[in-house]
Protein backbone atom coordinates (compact mmCIF):
# COMPACT_ATOMS: atom_id res chain seq x y z
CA UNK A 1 0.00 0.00 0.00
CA UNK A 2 1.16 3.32 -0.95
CA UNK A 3 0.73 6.40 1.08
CA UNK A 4 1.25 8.90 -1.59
CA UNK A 5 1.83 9.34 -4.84
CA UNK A 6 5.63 8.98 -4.94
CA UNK A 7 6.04 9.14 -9.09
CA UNK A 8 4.75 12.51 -8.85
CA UNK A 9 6.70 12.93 -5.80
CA UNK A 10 9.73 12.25 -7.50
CA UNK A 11 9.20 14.37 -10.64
CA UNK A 12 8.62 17.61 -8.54
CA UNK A 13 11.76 17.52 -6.53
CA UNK A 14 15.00 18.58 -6.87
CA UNK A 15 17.90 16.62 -6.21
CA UNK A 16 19.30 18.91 -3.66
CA UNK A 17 16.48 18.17 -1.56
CA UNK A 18 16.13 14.65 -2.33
CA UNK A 19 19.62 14.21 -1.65
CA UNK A 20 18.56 15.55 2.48
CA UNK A 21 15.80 13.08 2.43
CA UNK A 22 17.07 9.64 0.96
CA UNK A 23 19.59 7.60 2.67
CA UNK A 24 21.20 6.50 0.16
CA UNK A 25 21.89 10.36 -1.34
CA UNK A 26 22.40 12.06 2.04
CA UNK A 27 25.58 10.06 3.19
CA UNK A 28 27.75 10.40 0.28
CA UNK A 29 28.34 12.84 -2.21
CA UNK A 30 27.08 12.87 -5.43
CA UNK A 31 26.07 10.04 -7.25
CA UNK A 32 28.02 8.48 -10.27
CA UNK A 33 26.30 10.49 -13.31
CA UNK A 34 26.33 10.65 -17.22
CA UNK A 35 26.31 14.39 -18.35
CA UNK A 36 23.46 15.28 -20.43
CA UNK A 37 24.84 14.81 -23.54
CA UNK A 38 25.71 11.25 -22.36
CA UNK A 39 29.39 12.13 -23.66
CA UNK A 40 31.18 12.25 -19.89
CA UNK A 41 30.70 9.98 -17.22
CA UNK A 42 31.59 11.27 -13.21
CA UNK A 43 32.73 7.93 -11.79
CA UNK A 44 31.28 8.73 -7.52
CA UNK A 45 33.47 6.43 -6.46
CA UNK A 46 36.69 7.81 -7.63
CA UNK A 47 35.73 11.69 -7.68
CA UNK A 48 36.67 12.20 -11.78
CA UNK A 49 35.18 12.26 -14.62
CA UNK A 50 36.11 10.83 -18.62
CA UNK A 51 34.42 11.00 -21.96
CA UNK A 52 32.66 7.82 -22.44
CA UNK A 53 34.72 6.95 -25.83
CA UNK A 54 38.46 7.38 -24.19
CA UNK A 55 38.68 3.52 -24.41
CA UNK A 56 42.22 3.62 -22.62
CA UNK A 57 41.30 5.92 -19.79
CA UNK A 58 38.27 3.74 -19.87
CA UNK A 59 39.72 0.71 -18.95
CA UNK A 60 42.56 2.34 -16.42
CA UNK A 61 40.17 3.02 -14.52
CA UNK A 62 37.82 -0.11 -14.56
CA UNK A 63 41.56 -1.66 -13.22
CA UNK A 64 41.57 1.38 -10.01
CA UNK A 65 37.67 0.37 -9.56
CA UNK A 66 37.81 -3.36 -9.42
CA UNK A 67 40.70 -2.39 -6.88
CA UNK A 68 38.99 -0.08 -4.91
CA UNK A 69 36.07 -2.63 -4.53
CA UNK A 70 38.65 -5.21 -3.89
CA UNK A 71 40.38 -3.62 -1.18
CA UNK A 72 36.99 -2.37 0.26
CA UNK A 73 35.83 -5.89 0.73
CA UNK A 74 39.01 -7.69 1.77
CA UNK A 75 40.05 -4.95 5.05
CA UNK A 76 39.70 -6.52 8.26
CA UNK A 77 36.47 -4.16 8.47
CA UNK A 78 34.34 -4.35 5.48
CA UNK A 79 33.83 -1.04 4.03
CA UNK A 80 30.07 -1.67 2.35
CA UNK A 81 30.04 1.80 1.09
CA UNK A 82 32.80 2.18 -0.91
CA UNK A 83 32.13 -1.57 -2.18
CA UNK A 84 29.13 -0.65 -2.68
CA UNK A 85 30.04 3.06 -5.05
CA UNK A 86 32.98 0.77 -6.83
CA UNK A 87 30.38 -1.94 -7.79
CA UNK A 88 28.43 0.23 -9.60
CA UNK A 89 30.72 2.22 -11.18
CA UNK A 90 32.27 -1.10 -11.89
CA UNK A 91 28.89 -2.18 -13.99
CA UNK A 92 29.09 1.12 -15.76
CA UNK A 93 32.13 1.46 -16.91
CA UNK A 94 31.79 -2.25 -18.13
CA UNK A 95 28.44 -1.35 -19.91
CA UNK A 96 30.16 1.62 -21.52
CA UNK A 97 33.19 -0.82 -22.84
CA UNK A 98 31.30 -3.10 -24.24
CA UNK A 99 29.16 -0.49 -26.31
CA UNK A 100 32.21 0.76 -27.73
CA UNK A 101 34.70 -2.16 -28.28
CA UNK A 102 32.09 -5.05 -28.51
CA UNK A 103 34.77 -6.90 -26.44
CA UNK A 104 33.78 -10.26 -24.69
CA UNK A 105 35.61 -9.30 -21.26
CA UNK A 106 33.06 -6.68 -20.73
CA UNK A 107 30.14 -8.73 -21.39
CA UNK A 108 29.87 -10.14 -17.29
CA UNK A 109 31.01 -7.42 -15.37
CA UNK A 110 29.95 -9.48 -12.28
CA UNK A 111 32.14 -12.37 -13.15
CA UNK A 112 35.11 -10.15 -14.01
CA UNK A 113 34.33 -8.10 -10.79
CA UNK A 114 34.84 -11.10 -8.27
CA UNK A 115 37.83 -12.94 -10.69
């Protein structure tokens, strides 16, 4: 059961607000996002963005990725959040490799993520 009418919720707000009133926003900083022309992607979990058709920058930094989620998941204290930011940008930056170079190794970024 819904209590309100959360699509229209949604579409009314802005993110600045959203971002005080979600969990998930109002903990971190911003979130991983393409720019509106889809040409630039700002990775969250390493603070930078790169055009989306640099294939070598692209996969540099799916390498500092998989190793930041690595690392985050094998400290004596599991760091969820910054597994949890490296995952996705992880799945992205996959996604945007395998649109480009059509290259197998990008076709189960899940599988590649935990190799």
């Amino acid at each position: 059961m819904k209590n309100m009418n959360w699509d229209k919720f949604y579409s009314d707000i802005e993110f600045k607000e959203l971002a005080l009133l979600a969990p998930e926003f109002h903990s971190r900083g911003n979130p991983t996002t393409y720019s509106r022309d889809k040409n630039v992607i700002y990775l969250s979990s390493l603070d930078i963005d790169v055009e989306v058709t640099n294939e070598s920058v692209l996969r540099t930094l799916l390498k500092s990725v998989k190793e930041s989620y690595v690392s985050s998941i094998n400290q004596g204290r599991l760091n969820i959040k910054r597994a949890y930011l490296a995952q996705v940008d992880f799945l992205e930056l996959c996604k945007i490799l395998y649109t480009l170079t059509g290259d197998e190794e990008f076709a189960d970024p899940d599988f590649a993520l935990n190799e």
